[in-house]
Protein backbone atom coordinates (compact mmCIF):
# COMPACT_ATOMS: atom_id res chain seq x y z
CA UNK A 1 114.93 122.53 85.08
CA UNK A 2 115.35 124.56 88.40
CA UNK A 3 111.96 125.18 90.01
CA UNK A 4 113.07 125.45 93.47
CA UNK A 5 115.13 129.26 93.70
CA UNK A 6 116.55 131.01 96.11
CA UNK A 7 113.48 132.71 97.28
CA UNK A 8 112.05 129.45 97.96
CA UNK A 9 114.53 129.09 100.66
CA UNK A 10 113.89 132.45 101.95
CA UNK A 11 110.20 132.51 102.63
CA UNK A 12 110.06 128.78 103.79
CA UNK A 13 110.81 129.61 107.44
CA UNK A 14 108.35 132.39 106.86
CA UNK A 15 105.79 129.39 105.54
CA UNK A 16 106.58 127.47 108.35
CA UNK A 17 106.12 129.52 111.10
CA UNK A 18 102.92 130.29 109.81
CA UNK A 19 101.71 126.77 109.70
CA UNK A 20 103.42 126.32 113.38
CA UNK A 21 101.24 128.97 114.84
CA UNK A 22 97.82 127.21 113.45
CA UNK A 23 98.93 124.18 114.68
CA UNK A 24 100.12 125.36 118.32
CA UNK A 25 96.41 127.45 118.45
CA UNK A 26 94.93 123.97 117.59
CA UNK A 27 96.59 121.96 120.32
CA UNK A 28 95.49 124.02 123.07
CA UNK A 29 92.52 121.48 122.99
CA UNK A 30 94.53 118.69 123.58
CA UNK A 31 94.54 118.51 127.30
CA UNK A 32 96.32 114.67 127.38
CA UNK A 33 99.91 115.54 126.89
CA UNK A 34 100.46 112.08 124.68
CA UNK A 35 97.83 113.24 122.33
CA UNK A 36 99.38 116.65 122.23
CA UNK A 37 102.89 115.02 121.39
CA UNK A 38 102.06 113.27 118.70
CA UNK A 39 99.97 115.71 117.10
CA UNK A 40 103.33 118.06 116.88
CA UNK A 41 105.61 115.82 115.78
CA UNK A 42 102.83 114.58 113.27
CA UNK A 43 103.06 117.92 112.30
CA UNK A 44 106.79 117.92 111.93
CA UNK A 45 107.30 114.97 110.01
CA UNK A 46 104.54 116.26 107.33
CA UNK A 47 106.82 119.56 106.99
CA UNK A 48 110.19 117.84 107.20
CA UNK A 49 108.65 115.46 104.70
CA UNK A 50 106.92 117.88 102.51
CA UNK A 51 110.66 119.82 101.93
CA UNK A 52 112.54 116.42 101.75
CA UNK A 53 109.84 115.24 99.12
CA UNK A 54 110.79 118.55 97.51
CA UNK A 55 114.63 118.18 97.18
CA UNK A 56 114.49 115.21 96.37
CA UNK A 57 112.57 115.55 93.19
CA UNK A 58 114.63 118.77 92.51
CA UNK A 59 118.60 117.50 93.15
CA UNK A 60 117.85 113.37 92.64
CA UNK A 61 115.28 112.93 89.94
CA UNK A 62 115.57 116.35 88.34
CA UNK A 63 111.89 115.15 86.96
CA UNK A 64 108.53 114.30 88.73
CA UNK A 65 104.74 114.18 88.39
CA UNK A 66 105.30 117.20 90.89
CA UNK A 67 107.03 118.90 88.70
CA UNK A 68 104.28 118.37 85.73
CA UNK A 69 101.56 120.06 87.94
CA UNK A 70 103.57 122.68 88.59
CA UNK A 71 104.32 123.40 84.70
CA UNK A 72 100.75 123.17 84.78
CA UNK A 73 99.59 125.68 87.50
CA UNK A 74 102.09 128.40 85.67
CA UNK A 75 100.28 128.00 82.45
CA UNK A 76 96.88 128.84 84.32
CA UNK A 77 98.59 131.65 85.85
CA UNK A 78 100.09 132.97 83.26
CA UNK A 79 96.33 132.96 81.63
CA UNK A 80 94.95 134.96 84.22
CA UNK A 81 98.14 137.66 84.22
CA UNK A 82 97.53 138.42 80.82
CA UNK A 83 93.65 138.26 80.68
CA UNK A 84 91.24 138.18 84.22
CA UNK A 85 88.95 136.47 81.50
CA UNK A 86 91.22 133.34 81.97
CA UNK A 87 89.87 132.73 85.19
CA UNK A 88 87.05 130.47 82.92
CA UNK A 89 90.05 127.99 82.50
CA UNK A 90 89.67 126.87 86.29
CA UNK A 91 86.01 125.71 85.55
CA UNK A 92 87.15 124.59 81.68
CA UNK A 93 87.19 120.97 80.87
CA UNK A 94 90.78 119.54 80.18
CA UNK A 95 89.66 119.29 75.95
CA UNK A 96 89.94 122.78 75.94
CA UNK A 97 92.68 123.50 78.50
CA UNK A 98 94.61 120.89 76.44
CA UNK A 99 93.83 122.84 73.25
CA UNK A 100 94.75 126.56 74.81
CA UNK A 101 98.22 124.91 75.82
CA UNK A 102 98.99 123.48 72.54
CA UNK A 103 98.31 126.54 70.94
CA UNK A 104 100.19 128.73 72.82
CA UNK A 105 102.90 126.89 74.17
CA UNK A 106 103.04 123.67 72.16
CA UNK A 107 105.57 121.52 74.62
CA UNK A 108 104.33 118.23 73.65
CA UNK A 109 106.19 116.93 76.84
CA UNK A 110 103.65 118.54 79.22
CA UNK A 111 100.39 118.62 76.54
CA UNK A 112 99.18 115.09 77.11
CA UNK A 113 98.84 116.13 80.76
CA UNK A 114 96.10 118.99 80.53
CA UNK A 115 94.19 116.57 78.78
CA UNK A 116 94.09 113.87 81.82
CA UNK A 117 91.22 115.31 84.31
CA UNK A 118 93.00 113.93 87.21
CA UNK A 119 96.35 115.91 86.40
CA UNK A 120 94.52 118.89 85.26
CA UNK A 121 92.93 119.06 88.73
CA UNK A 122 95.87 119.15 90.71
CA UNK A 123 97.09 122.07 88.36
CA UNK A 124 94.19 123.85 89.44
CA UNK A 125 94.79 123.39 93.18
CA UNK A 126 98.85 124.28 92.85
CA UNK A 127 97.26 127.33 90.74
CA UNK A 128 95.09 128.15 93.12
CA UNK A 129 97.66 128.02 96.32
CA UNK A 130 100.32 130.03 93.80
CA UNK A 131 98.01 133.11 94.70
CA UNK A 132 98.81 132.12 98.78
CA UNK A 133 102.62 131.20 97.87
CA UNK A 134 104.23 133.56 95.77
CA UNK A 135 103.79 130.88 93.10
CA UNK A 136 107.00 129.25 94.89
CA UNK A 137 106.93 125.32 94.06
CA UNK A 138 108.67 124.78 97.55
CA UNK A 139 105.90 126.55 99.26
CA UNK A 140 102.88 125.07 97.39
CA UNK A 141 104.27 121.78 98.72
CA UNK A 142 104.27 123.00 102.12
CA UNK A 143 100.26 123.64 101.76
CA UNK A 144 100.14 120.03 100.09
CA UNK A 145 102.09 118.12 103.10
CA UNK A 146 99.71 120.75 105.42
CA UNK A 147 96.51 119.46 104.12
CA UNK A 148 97.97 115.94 104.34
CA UNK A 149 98.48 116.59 108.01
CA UNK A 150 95.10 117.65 108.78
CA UNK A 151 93.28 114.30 107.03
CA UNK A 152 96.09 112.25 108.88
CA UNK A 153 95.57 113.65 112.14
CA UNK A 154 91.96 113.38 111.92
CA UNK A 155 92.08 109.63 110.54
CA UNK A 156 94.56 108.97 113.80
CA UNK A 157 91.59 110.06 116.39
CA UNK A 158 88.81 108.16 114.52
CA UNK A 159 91.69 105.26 114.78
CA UNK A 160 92.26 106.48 118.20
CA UNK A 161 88.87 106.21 119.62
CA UNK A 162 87.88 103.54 118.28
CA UNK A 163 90.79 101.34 120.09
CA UNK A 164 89.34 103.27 123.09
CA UNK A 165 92.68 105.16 123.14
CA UNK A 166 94.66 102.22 124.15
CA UNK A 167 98.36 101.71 123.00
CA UNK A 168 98.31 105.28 121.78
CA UNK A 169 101.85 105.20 121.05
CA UNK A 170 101.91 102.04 119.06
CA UNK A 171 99.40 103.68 117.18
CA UNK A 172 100.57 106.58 116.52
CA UNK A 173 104.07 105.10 115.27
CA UNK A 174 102.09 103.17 113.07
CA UNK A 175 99.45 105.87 111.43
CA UNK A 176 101.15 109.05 111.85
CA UNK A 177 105.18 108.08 111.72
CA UNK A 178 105.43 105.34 109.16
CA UNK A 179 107.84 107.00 106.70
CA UNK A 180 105.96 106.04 103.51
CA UNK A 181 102.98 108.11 104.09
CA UNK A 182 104.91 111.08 106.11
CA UNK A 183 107.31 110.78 103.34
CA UNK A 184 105.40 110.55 99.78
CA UNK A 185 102.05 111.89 101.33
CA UNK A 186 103.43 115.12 101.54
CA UNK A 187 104.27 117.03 98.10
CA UNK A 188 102.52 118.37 95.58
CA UNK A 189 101.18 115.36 94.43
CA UNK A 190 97.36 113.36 94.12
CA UNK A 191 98.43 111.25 97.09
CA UNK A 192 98.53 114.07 99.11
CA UNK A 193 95.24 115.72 98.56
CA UNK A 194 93.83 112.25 98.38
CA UNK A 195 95.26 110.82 101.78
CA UNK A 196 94.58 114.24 103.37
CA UNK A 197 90.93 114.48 102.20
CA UNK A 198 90.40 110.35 102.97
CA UNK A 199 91.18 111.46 106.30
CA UNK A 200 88.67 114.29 106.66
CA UNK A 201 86.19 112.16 104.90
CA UNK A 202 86.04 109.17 107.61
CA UNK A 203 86.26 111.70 110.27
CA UNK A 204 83.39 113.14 109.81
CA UNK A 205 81.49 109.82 108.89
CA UNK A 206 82.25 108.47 111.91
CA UNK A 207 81.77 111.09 114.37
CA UNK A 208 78.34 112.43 112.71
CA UNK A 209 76.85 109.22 111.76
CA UNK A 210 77.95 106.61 114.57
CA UNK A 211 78.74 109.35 117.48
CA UNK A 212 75.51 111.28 116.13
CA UNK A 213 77.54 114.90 116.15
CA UNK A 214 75.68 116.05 113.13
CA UNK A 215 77.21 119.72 111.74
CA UNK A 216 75.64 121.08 108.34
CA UNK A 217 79.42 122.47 107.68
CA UNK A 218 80.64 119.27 108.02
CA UNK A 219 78.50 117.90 105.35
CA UNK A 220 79.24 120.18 103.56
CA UNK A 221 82.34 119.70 103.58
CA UNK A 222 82.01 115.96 103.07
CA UNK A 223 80.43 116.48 100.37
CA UNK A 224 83.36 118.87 98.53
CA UNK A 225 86.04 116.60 99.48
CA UNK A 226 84.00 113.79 98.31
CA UNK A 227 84.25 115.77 94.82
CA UNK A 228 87.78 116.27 94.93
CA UNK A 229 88.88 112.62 95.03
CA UNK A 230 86.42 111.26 92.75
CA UNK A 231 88.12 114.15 90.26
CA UNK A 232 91.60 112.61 91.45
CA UNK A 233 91.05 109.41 91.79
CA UNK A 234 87.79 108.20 91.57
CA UNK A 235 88.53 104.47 92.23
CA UNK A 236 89.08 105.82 96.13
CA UNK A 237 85.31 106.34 96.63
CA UNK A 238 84.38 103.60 95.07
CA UNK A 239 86.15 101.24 97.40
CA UNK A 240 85.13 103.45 100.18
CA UNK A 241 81.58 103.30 99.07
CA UNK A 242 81.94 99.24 98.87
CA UNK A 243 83.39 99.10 101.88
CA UNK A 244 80.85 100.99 103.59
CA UNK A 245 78.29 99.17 102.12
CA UNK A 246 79.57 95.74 102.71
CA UNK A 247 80.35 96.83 106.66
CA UNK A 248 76.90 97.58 106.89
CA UNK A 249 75.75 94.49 105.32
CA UNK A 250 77.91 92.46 108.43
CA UNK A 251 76.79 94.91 111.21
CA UNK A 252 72.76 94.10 110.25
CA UNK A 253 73.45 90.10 109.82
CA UNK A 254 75.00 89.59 112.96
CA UNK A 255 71.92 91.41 114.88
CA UNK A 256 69.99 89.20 112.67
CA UNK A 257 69.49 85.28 114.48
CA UNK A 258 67.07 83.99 111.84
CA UNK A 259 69.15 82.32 109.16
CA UNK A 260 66.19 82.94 106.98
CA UNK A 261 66.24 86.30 107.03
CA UNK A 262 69.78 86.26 106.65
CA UNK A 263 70.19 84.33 103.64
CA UNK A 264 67.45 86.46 102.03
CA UNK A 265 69.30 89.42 102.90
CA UNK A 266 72.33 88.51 101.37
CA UNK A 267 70.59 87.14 97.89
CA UNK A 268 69.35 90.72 97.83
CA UNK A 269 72.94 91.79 98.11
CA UNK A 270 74.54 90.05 96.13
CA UNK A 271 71.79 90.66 93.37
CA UNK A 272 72.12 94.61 94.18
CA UNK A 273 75.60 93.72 93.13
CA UNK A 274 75.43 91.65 90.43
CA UNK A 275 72.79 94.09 88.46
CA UNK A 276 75.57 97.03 89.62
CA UNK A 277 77.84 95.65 87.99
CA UNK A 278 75.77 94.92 85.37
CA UNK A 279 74.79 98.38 84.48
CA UNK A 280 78.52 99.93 85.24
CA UNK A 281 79.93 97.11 82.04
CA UNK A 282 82.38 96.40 85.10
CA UNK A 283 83.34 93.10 83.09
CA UNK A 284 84.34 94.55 80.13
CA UNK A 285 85.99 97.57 82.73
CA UNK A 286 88.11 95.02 84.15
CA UNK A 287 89.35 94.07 81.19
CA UNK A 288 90.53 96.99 79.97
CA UNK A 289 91.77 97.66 83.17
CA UNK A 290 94.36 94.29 82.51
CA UNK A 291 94.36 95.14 78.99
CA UNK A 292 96.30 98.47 79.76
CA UNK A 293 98.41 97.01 82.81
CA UNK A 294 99.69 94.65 80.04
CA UNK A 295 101.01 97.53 77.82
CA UNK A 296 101.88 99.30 80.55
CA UNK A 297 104.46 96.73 81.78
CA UNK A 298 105.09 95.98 77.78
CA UNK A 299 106.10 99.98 77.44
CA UNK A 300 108.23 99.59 80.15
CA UNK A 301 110.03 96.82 79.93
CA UNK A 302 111.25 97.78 76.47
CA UNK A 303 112.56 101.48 77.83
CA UNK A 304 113.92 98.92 80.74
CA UNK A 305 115.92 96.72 78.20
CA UNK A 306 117.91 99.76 76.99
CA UNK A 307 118.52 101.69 80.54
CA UNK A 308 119.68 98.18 81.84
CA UNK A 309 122.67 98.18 79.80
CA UNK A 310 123.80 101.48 81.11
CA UNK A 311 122.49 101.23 84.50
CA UNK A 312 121.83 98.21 86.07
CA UNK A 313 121.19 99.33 89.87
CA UNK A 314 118.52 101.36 88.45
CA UNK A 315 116.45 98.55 88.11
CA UNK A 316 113.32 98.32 90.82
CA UNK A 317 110.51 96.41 88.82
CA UNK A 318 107.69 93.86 89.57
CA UNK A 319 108.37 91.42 87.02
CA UNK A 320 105.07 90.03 85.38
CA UNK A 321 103.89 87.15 83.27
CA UNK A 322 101.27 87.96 81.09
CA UNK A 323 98.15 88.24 82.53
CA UNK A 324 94.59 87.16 81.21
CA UNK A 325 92.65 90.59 81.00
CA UNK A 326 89.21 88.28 82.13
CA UNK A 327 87.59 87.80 85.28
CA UNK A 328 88.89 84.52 85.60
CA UNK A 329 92.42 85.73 85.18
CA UNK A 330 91.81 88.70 87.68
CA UNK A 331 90.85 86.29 90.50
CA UNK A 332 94.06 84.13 89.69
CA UNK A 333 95.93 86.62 89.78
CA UNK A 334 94.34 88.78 92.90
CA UNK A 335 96.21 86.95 95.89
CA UNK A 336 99.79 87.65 93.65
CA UNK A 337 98.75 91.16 93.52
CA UNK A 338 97.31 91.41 96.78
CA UNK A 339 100.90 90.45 98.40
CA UNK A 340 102.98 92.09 95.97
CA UNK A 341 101.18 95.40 97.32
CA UNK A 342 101.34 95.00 100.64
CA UNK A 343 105.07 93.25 101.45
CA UNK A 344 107.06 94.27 97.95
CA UNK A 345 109.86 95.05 98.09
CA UNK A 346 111.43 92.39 99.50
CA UNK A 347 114.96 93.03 100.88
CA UNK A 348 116.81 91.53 98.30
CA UNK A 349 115.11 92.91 95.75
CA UNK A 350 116.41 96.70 96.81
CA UNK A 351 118.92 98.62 94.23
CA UNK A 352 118.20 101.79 95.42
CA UNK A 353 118.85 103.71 98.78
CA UNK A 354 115.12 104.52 98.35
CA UNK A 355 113.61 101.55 97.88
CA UNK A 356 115.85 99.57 100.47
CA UNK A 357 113.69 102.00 102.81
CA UNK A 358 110.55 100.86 101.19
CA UNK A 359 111.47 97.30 101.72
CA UNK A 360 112.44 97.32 104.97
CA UNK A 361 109.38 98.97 105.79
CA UNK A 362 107.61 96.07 103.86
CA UNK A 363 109.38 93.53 105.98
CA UNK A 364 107.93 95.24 109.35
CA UNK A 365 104.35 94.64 107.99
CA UNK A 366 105.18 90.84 106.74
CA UNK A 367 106.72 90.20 109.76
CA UNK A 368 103.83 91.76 111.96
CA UNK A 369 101.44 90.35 110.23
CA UNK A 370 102.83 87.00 110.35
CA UNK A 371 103.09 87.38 114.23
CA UNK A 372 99.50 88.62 114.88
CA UNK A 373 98.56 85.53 112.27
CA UNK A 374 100.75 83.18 115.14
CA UNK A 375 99.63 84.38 118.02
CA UNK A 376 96.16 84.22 117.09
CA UNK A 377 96.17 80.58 115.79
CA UNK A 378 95.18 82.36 112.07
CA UNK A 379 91.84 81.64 112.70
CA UNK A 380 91.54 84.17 115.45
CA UNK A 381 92.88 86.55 113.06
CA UNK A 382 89.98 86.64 110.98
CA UNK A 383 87.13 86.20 113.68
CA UNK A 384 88.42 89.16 114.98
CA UNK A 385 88.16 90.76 112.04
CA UNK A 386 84.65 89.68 111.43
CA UNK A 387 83.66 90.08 114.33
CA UNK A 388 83.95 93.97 114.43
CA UNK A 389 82.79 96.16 111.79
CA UNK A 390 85.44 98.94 111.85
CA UNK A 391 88.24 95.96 111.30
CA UNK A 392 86.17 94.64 109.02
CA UNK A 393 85.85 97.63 106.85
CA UNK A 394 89.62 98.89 107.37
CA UNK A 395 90.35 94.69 106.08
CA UNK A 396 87.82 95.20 102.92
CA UNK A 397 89.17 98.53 101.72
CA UNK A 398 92.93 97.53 102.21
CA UNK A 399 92.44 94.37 100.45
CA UNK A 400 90.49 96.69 97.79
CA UNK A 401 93.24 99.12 96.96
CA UNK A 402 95.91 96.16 97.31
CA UNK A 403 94.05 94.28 94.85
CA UNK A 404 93.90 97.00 92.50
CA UNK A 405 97.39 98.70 93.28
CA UNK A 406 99.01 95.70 92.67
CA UNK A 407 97.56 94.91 90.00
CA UNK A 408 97.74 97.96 87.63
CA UNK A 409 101.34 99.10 89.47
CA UNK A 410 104.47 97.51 87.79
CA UNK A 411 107.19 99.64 89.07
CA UNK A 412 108.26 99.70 93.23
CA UNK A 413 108.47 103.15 93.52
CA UNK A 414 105.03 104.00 91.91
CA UNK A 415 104.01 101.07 94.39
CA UNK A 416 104.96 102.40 97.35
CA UNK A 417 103.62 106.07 96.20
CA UNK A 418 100.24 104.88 95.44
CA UNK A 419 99.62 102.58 98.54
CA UNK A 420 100.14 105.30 101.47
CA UNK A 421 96.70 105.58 100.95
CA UNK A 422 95.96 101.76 102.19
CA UNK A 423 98.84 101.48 104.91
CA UNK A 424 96.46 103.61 107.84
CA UNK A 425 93.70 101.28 107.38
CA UNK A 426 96.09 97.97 107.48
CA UNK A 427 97.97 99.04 109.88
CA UNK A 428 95.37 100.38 112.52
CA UNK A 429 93.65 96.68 111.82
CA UNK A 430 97.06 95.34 113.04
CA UNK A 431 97.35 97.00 115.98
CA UNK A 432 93.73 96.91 117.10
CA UNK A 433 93.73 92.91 117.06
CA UNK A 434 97.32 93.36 118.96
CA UNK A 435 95.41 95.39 121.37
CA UNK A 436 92.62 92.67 121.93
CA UNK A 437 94.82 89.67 121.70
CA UNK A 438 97.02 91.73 124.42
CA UNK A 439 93.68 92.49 126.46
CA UNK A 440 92.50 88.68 126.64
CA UNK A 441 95.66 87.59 127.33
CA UNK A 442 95.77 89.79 130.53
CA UNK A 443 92.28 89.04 131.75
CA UNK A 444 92.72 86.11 133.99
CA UNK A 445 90.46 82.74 133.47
């Protein structure tokens, strides 16, 4: 189906000239000129990425979650045109905006959506912006990648400051150009929103709570886009939350000298998490959690046996053995998924012009990661790491999402979708121990 029209085209430069002037207004501010620079051409690449997203979806795939949402946002839309009463079916639960869709339209290949919370949210926002856009998918995505921007940008001067704005440029290649998050962080998608409102989140965590610039609008704020991704994906927060938590837990034991105190301190923890866990079933969570991996991967490697004998480039899996939906089997299985998240694709392994991007990307991050792991002796690695408690927490919540990426995530391109929102936090861990190592080794004695 053609969602992307003529008029599209014609009121994109319009879009885009729009978005250019907020962001030119906004860099006035910037008085360093390297700061400045990357902020445009962070701006750029979220636009150039947003459109390529677009086309590609439109003239490859001819099919998308993108594409669902937008489906989506028309029905709402359409609801309104034909009765302002409608307007309840923004605040209505996805039971009954699945039941108002069957009823009236009946397309059984869109239904199952309006009944998923997370999906049904993102039709809401596309609805929402349709009233901004001329209900023009093209432009919709251009307020998606926009929004993306603004959390990226603001995630890059957290970053930024923190590694006392040294090796800016390394930095900034690694947060703000790295083509998987420019790239699939910018359509109308959950990644977008999510990544974008991540960004916004820790932004204003860190400069009202450690740099003590407390702003009631930014709380409130906080506390909205907090909202938003736990309607998305509410697995985000969570592993924020723990990594918080846990950072805070390292940052009072190391102030701490008495082992006594210590060790009683992290009983306490532990028990706090134990009796969490507890009370949330996460056990029996987890295994359903494996439980539906396993059908997931069971689903698609029977529509894989029949599109293999037609196609066999199109093939771009993670092939899995059967996994034991316990916690026992999750830990066994954790470092496997862990990697696979992180480094897969490997080169070899590429049969598409899309994912031979992805895996060269991949191979950067082994590669760097191996190097930081030599040059550090390994162990130095990891002291740094635990010895700092922004490292620390951008190490907890990477592993966090990897572990759970990985290990729900059977196909590459899903993968690489789904993991933008890890890749900041990795990758500014990366280049902050490159920084230090770089800094020691330059300080004589």
């Amino acid at each position: 189906m053609q969602h992307i029209t003529i008029y599209d085209y014609l009121l994109l430069p319009l879009y885009l000239y729009l978005f250019y002037i907020i962001v030119k207004r906004r860099s006035v501010k910037y008085t360093d000129p390297v700061v400045r620079k990357h902020f445009f051409n962070s701006f750029y690449l979220r636009m150039f990425g947003s459109v390529a997203y677009s086309l590609l979806v439109q003239y490859y795939y001819g099919y998308g979650d993108s594409f669902t949402y937008y489906v989506g946002s028309n029905f709402l839309t359409d609801q309104v045109s034909s009765n302002l009463g409608n307007v309840s079916y923004f605040f209505a639960s996805p039971q009954e905006v699945y039941n108002a869709y069957t009823t009236q339209v009946g397309d059984y290949n869109y239904a199952g959506y309006f009944a998923i919370g997370s999906a049904l949210f993102i039709m809401k926002i596309s609805a929402a912006l349709s009233y901004l856009s001329f209900n023009k998918f093209l432009i919709i995505s251009l307020f998606f990648g926009f929004f993306s921007f603004i959390g990226q940008w603001r995630l890059f001067k957290v970053f930024n400051h923190i590694n006392k704005y040294k090796h800016q440029n390394l930095l900034a290649w690694a947060v703000l150009y790295s083509p998987s998050i420019w790239f699939w962080g910018s359509g109308l998608m959950k990644d977008s929103v999510c990544i974008g409102a991540v960004g916004i989140i820790l932004h204003i965590l860190y400069f009202s709570f450690v740099n003590r610039r407390f702003s009631l609008k930014e709380l409130a704020l906080l506390v909205f886009l907090v909202f938003i991704v736990w309607n998305i994906k509410s697995y985000i927060i969570s592993i924020l939350a723990v990594g918080l938590v846990s950072t805070l837990l390292l940052k009072s034991l190391t102030s701490i000298k008495n082992i006594l105190i210590k060790s009683f301190i992290i009983t306490v923890f532990f028990i706090a998490m134990v009796a969490v866990a507890f009370l949330a079933n996460f056990s029996e969570q987890l295994k359903t959690l494996a439980e539906e991996s396993q059908q997931q991967v069971l689903s698609f490697q029977q529509s894989y046996q029949a599109i293999q004998q037609e196609d066999e480039t199109s093939r771009a899996t993670i092939e899995m053995k059967a996994i034991d939906p316990s916690i026992s089997g999750i830990l066994t299985y954790s470092p496997i998924a862990v990697f696979n998240c992180l480094f897969r694709p490997f080169l070899w392994e590429s049969r598409k012009v899309i994912i031979l991007f992805t895996s060269l990307e991949s191979t950067l991050l082994l590669l760097s990661t191996l190097y930081l792991l030599g040059i550090t002796r390994f162990f130095g690695f990891f002291k740094s790491i635990f010895n700092n408690e922004y490292l620390f927490f951008c190490f907890s919540v990477s592993i966090l999402f990897a572990l759970i990426i990985g290990f729900t995530t059977y196909n590459f391109g899903t993968m690489v979708r789904y993991k933008i929102i890890l890749l900041p936090f990795y990758y500014f861990l990366l280049v902050s121990i490159f920084t230090k190592f770089t800094q020691q080794r330059a300080t004589p004695g």
